[in-house]
Structures are given as structure tokens and as C-alpha cells.
Protein backbone atom coordinates (compact mmCIF):
# COMPACT_ATOMS: atom_id res chain seq x y z
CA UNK A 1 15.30 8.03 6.69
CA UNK A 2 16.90 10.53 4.24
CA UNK A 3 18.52 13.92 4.93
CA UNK A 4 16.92 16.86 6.47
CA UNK A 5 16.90 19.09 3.63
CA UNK A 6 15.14 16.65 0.98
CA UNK A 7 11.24 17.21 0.77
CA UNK A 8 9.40 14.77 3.37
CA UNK A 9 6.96 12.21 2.71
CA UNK A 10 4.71 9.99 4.02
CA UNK A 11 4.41 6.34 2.11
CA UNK A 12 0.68 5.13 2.37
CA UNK A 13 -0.38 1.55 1.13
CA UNK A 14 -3.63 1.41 -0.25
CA UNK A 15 -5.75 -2.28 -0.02
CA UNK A 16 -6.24 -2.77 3.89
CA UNK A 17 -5.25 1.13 4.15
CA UNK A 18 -7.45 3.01 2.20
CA UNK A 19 -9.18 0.37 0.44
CA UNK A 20 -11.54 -2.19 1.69
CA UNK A 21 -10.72 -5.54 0.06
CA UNK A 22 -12.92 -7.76 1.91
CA UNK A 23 -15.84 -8.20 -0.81
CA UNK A 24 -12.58 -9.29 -2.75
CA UNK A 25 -10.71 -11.60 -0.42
CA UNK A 26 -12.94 -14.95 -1.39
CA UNK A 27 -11.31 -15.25 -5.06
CA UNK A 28 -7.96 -15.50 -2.86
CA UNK A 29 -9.18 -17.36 0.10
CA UNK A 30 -8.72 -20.87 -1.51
CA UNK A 31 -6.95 -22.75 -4.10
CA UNK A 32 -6.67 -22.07 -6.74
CA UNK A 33 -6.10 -18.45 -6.55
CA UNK A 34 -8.03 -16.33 -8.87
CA UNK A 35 -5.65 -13.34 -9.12
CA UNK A 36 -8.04 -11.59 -12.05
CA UNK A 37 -10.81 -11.82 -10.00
CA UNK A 38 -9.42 -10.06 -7.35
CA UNK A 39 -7.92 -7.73 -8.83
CA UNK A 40 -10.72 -6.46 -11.26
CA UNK A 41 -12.38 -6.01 -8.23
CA UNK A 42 -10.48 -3.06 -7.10
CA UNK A 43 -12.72 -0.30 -9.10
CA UNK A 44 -15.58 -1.18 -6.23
CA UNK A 45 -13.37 -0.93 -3.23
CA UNK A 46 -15.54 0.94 -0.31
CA UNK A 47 -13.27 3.50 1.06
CA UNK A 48 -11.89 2.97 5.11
CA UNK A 49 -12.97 6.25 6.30
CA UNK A 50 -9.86 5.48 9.26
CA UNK A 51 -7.11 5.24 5.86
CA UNK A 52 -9.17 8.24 4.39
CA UNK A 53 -8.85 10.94 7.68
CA UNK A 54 -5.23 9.58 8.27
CA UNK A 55 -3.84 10.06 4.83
CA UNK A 56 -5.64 13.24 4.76
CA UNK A 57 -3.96 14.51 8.19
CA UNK A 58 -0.91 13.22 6.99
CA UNK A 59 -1.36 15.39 3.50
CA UNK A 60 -1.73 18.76 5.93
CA UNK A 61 1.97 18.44 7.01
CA UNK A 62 3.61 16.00 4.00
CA UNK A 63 4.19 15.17 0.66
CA UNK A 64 2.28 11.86 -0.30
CA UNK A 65 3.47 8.84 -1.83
CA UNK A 66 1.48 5.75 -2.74
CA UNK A 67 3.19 2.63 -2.41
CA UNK A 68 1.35 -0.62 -3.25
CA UNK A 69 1.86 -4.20 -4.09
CA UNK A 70 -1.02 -3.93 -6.72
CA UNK A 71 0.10 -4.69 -10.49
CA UNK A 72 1.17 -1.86 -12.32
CA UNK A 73 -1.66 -3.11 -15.02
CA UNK A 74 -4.25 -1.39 -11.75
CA UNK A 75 -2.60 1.98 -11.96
CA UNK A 76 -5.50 3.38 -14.05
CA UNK A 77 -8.39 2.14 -11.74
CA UNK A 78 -6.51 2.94 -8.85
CA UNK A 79 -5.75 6.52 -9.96
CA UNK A 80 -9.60 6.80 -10.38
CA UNK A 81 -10.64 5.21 -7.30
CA UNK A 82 -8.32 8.08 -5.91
CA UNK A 83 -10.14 10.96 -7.49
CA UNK A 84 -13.57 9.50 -7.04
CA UNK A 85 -13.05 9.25 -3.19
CA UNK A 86 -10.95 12.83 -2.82
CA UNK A 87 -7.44 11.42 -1.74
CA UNK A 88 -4.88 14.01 -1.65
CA UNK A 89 -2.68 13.43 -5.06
CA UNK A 90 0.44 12.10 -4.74
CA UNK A 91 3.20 9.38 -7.00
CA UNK A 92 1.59 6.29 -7.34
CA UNK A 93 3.95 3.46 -6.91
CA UNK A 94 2.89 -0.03 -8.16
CA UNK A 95 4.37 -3.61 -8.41
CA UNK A 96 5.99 -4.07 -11.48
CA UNK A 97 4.97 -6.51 -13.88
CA UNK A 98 6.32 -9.95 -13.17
CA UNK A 99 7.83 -9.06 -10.11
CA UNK A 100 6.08 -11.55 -7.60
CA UNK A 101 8.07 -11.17 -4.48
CA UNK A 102 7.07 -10.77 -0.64
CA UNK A 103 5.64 -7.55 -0.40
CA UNK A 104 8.01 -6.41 2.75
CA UNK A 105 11.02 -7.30 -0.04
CA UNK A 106 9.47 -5.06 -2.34
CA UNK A 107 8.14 -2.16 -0.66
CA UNK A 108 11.36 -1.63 1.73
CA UNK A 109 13.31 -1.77 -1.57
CA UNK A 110 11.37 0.83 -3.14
CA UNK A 111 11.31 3.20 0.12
CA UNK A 112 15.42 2.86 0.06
CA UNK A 113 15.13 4.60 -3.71
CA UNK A 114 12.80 6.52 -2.51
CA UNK A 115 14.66 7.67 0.52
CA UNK A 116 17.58 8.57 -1.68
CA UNK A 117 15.13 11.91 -3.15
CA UNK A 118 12.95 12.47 -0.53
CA UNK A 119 13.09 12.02 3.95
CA UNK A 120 10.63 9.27 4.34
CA UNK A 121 9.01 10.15 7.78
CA UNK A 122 6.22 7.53 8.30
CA UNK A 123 5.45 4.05 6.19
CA UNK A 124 1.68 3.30 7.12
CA UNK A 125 0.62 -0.36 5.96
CA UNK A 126 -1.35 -3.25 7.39
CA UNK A 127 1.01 -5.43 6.87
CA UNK A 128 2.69 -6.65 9.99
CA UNK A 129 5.75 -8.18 7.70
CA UNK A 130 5.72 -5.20 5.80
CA UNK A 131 6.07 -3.33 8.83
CA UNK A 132 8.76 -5.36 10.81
CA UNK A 133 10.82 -5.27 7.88
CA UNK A 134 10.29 -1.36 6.99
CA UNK A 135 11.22 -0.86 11.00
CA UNK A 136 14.10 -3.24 10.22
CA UNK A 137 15.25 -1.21 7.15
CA UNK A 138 15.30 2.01 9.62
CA UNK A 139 11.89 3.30 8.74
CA UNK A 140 9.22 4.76 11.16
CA UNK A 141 6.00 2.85 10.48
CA UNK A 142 2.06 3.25 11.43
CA UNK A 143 0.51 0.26 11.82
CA UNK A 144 -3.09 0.72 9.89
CA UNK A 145 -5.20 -2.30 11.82
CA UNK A 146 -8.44 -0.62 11.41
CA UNK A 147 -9.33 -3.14 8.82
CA UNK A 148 -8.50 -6.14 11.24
CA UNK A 149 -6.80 -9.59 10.46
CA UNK A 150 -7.31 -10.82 7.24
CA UNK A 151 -5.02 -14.15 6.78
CA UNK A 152 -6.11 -14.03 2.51
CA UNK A 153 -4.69 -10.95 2.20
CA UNK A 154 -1.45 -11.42 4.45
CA UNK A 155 -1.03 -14.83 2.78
CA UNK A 156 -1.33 -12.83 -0.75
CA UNK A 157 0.88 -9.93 -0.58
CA UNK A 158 3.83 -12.42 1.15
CA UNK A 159 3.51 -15.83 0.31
CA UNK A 160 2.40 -15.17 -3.18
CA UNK A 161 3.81 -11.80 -3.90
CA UNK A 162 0.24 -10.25 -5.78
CA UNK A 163 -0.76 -7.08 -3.36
């Protein structure tokens, strides 16, 4: 969405994208939830070499823009994880703090500011929600499922509002 002449972008999630959050996923598996667990766990993510070579294709032809659920309190580690693994650089956009609601509410809110600057050509995300709803909202989308089903996470970043 967004006019021709604004700069294009493509929107890339990050955990289930780029990141590998399974060695993670047990401190949200059951209750109760141990949100600082998981999340200080982010520094060790492995990288998906699938997220990697797609963001990286994506970086030949387009701006990028990072758009995750994690808490803004991550943007540090994430922006580190970034360099350590060679991601292309791009705006990091995190969850506010506070705001705990379903990650498709959130991220299709934030591409509709974002496609107000900027033609956003492609969302990719894992999560199918995320993805109906960006569709929904007019966006074109790339489903990233080379992390497979993880119910945790999808249970997290809609039911609970944390990724």
C-alpha cells in the first residue's frame, strides 16, 4: 500500500523469521508464563538461515523495516543480534511498553503509519493472524513457515500480546 513515488519497503518480523525461538518457547509453553525468561533469552537466538537469505534478497531491491512484537526494553539486544549475524540495517520497530495487544492489531496498525511515508510492498511474518489481518488491511504478505507450527509462540504474540 502507499503511493508510487514514496520509497518502498519490505516489513520483516524477526522471532519465527529471522530468529529461532524454540530453545525459548518452554518458559511460555505453560502457566504461568515467564515473560522475563523468554525474553532474556533473545541475545542467544540461532539465526534461520531461510529468514537470513530472504531478508537479504529482499535488501537487494528494498528498503528494510523491522517490525516486531518484542518489548521495546529488547531493542538493544536485538540491534546486536542484528549486527552479530550481518542483517542488512534497517528501522527497528518494537512493541511499546505496556501495549499488550494481539500482535495482528498491532503490527497492521503500525504498517498503516508506516504506509503513510513509505509503499509497503511485502509484510513477511509467521504469523498466520498476523498475516490474514495484514492481507485484510490491503497488504501483500509472505508467509515465513520455515520455522514450522509453534502453538507457544502463536498463543503468545495473540492471546497474550508479548511477541
Amino acid at each position: 500500500m502507499g503511493s508510487a513515488d514514496l520509497p518502498m519497503v519490505a516489513v520483516i518480523d524477526i522471532d519465527g523469521v529471522l530468529a529461532d525461538v524454540r530453545h525459548r518457547l518452554r518458559h511460555v509453553s505453560e502457566r504461568p508464563k515467564d515473560w522475563r525468561a523468554f525474553f532474556d533469552g533473545a541475545s542467544e537466538d540461532p539465526l534461520l538461515d531461510e529468514g537470513a537469505e530472504t531478508v537479504r534478497r529482499l535488501a537487494e531491491v528494498y528498503d528494510i523495516v523491522y517490525l516486531s512484537g518484542r518489548p521495546e526494553r529488547l531493542r538493544g539486544v536485538t540491534e546486536r543480534w542484528f549486527r552479530r549475524h550481518g542483517l542488512p540495517t534497517g528501522p527497528l520497530m518494537l512493541r511499546p511498553y505496556d501495549d499488550f495487544r494481539p500482535s495482528s492489531v498491532f503490527k497492521v496498525q503500525a504498517l498503516r503509519r508506516l504506509a503513510k511515508e513509505r509503499t509497503v510492498v511485502v509484510l513477511v511474518d509467521d504469523d498466520p493472524r498476523v498475516l490474514d489481518e495484514a492481507r485484510e488491511a490491503g497488504f501483500d504478505v509472505l508467509p515465513a513457515t520455515w520455522m514450522g507450527e509453534h502453538s507457544s509462540l502463536r498463543e503468545a504474540q495473540e492471546r497474550d500480546g508479548r511477541t
